[in-house]
Protein backbone atom coordinates (compact mmCIF):
# COMPACT_ATOMS: atom_id res chain seq x y z
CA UNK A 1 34.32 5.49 7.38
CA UNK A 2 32.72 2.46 6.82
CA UNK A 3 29.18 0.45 6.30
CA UNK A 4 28.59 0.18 9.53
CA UNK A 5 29.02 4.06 9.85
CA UNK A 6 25.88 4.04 7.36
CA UNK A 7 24.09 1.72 9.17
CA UNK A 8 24.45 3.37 12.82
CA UNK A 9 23.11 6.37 11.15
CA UNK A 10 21.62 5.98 7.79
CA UNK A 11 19.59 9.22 7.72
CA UNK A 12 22.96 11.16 7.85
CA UNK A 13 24.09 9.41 4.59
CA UNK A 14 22.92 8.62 0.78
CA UNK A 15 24.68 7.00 -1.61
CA UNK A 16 25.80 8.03 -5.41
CA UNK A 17 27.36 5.52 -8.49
CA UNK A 18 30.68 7.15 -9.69
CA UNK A 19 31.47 5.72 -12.70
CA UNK A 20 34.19 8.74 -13.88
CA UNK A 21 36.48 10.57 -12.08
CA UNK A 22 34.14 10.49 -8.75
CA UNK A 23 35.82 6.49 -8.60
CA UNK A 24 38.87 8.43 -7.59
CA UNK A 25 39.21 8.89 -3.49
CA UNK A 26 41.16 11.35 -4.69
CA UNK A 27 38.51 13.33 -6.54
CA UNK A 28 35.85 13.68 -3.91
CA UNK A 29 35.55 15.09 0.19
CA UNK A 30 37.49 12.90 2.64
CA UNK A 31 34.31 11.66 4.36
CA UNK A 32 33.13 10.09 1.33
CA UNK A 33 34.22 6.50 1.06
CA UNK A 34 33.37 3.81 -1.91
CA UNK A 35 32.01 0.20 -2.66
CA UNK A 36 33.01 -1.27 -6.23
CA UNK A 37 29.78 -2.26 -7.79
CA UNK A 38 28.50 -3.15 -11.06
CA UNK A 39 25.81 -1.59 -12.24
CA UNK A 40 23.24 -2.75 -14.76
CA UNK A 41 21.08 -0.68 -16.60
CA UNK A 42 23.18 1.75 -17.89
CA UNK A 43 26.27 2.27 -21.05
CA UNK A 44 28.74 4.56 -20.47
CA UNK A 45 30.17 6.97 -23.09
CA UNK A 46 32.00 9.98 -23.98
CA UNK A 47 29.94 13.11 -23.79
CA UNK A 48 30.64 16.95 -25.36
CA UNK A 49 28.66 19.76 -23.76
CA UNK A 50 29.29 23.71 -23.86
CA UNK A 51 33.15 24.79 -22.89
CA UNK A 52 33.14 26.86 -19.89
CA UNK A 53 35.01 30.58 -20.56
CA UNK A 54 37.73 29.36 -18.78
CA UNK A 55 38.10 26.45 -21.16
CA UNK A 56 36.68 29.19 -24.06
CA UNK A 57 39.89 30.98 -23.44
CA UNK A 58 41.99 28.27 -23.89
CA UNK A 59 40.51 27.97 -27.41
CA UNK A 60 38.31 24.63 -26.25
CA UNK A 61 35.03 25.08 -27.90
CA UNK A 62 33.51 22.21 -25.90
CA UNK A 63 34.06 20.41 -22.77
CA UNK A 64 34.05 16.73 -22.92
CA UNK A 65 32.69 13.94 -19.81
CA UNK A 66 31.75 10.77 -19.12
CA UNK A 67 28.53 10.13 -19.22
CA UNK A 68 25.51 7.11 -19.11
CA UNK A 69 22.35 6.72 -21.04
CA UNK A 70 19.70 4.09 -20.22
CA UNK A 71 20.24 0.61 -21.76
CA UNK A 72 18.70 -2.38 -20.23
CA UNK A 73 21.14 -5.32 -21.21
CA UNK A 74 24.41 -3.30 -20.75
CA UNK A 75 26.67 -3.00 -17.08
CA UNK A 76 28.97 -0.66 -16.07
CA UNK A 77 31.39 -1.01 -13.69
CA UNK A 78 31.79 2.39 -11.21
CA UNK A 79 31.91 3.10 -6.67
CA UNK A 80 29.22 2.97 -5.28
CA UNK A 81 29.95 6.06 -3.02
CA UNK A 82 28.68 6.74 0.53
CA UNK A 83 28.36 10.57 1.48
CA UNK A 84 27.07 12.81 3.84
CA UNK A 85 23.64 14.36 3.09
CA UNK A 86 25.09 17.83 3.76
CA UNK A 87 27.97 17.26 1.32
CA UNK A 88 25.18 16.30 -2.00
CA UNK A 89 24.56 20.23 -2.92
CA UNK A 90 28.11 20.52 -3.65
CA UNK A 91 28.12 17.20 -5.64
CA UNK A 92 25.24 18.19 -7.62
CA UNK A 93 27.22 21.79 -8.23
CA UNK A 94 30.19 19.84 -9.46
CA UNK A 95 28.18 17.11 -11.82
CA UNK A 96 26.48 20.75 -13.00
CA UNK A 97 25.88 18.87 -16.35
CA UNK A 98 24.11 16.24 -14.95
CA UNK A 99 20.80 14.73 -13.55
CA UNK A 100 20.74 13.19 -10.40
CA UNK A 101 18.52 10.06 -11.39
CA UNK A 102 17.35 7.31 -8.27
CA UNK A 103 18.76 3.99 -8.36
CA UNK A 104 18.16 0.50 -6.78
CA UNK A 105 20.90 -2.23 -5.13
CA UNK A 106 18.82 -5.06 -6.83
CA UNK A 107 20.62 -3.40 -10.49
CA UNK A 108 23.88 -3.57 -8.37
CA UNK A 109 26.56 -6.30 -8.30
CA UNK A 110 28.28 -5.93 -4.93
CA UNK A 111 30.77 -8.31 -3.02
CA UNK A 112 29.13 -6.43 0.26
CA UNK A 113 25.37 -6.57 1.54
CA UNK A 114 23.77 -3.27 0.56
CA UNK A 115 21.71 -1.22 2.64
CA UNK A 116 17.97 -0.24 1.77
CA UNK A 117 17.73 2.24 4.75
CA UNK A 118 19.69 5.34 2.32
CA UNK A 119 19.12 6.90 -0.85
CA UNK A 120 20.78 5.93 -3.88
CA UNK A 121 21.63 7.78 -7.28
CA UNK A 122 23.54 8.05 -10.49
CA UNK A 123 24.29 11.39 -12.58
CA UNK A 124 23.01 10.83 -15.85
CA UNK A 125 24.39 13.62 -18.58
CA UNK A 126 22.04 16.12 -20.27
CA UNK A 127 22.31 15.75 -24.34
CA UNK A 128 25.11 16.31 -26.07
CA UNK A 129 26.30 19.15 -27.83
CA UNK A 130 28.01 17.26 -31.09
CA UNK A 131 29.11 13.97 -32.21
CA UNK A 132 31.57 15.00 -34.33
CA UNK A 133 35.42 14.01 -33.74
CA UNK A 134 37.08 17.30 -33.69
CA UNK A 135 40.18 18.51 -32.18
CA UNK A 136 38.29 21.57 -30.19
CA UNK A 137 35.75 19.04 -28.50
CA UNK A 138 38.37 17.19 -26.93
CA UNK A 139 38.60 14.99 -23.90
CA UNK A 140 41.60 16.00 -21.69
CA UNK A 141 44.40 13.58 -21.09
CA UNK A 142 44.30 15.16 -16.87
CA UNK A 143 41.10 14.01 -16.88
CA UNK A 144 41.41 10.32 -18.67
CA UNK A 145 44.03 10.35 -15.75
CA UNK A 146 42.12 10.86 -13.43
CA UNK A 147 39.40 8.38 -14.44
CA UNK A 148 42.19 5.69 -15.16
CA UNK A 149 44.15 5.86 -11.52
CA UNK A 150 40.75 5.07 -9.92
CA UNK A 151 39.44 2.24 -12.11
CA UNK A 152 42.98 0.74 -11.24
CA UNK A 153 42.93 1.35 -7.95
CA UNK A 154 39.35 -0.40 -7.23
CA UNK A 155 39.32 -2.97 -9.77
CA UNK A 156 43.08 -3.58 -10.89
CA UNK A 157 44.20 -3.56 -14.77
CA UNK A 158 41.27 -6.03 -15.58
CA UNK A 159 39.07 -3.38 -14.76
CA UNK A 160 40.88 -0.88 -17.10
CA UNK A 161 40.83 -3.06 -19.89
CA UNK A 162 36.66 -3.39 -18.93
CA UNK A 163 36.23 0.54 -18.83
CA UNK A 164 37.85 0.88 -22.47
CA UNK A 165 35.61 -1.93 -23.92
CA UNK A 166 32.66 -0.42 -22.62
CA UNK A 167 32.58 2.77 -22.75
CA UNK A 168 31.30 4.06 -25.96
CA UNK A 169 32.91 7.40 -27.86
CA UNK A 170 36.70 7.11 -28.48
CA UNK A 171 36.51 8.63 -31.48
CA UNK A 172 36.86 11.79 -30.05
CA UNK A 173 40.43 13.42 -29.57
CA UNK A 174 42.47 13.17 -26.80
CA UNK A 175 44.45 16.72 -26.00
CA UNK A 176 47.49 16.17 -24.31
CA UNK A 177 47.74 18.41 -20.89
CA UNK A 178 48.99 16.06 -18.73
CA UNK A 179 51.96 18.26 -17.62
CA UNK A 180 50.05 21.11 -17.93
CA UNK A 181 46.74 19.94 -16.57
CA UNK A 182 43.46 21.60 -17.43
CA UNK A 183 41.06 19.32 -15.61
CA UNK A 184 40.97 20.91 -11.84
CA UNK A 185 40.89 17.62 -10.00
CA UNK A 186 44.23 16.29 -11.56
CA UNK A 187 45.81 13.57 -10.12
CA UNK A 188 49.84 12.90 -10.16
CA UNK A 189 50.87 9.24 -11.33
CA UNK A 190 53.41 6.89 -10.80
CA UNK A 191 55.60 6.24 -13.95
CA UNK A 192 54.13 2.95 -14.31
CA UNK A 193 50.46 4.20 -14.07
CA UNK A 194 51.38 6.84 -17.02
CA UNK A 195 52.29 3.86 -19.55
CA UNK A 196 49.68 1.45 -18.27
CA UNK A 197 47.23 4.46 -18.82
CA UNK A 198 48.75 5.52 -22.17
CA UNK A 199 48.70 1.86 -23.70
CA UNK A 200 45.04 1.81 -23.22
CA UNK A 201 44.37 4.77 -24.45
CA UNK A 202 46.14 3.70 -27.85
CA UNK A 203 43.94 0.95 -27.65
CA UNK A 204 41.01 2.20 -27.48
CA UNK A 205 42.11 4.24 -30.51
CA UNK A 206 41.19 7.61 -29.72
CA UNK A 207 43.31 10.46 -31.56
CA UNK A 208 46.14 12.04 -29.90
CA UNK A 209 46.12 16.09 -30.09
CA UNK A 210 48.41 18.84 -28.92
CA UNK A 211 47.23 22.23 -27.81
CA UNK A 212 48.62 23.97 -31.44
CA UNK A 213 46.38 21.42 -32.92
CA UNK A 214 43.04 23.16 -31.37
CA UNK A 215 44.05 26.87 -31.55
């Protein structure tokens, strides 16, 4: 799929800004494809809302997400991704923490010409549940993973480096579940992508935790 797919048929399609794990093709339906934007308006950050029961039993007290909050000078880099109209019910189930907020291509920094003819939105989190740095509010390493492979993959190490620096949060413990994944949209990685992934993760400075630490 392609622009010109949206552009034969723009009332089959709208548009949403991933700026987490939905900047992973690997993450999201097969028709879906992305655009690498930039996005101003908006500062990403780490959010922690209410642990499902499935993450209750595993002794996680909260579940932790990326998230944006309005902020007129900052930019965020993220895909602009192109879906189906059919598919947005189940995208709106899965960002169930979320509101889906309208956005405009004139905040968007795009090598490609945008299209006015679809809809366009970003999923901005509801509050947060705590603050605090704790080791049972932490954000899993399956999903940093996740997040990571995709930022590399669209925008190369550069744009790594750029999602560390600005996103807000990293404070908050990292549990270590890569081999044993808790996230449900995991992702493998190449031996190289682990340590490029782990060195940026110590340098963001967020604390490393282990599943004895949090139960």
């Amino acid at each position: 799929m392609t622009l010109q797919d949206v552009l034969d048929n723009p009332e089959e399609w709208v548009a949403y800004f991933g700026y987490g794990s939905l900047v992973n093709d690997k993450t999201r339906n097969a028709e879906s494809f992305g655009v690498a934007v930039r996005l101003k308006g908006y500062k990403r950050h780490w959010s922690v809302w209410e642990a499902s029961p499935e993450r209750k039993a595993l002794g996680l007290h909260g579940a932790v997400a990326l998230s944006v909050t309005p902020c007129a000078d900052a930019y965020c880099d993220g895909l602009l991704v192109f879906d189906r109209k059919e598919h947005l019910p189940q995208v709106d189930l899965r960002e169930a923490h979320y509101t889906r907020v309208r956005i405009k291509t004139y905040d968007m920094q795009s090598e490609l010409a945008l299209t006015d003819l679809v809809d366009y939105y970003i999923y901005v989190g509801q509050p947060a549940l705590t603050n605090a740095s704790d080791p049972k509010f932490p954000i899993l390493q399956s999903y940093i993973d996740a997040v990571m492979q995709g930022f590399f993959d669209k925008f190369g190490e550069a744009g790594i480096k750029r999602f560390v620096e600005e996103t807000e949060g990293w404070h908050i413990p990292v549990l270590a579940d890569r081999h044993r994944p808790i996230y449900p949209r995991s992702v493998t990685l190449q031996p190289e992508e682990e340590a490029m992934i782990d060195r940026y993760v110590s340098i963001s400075g967020a604390p490393m935790v282990g599943m004895e630490q949090i139960v």
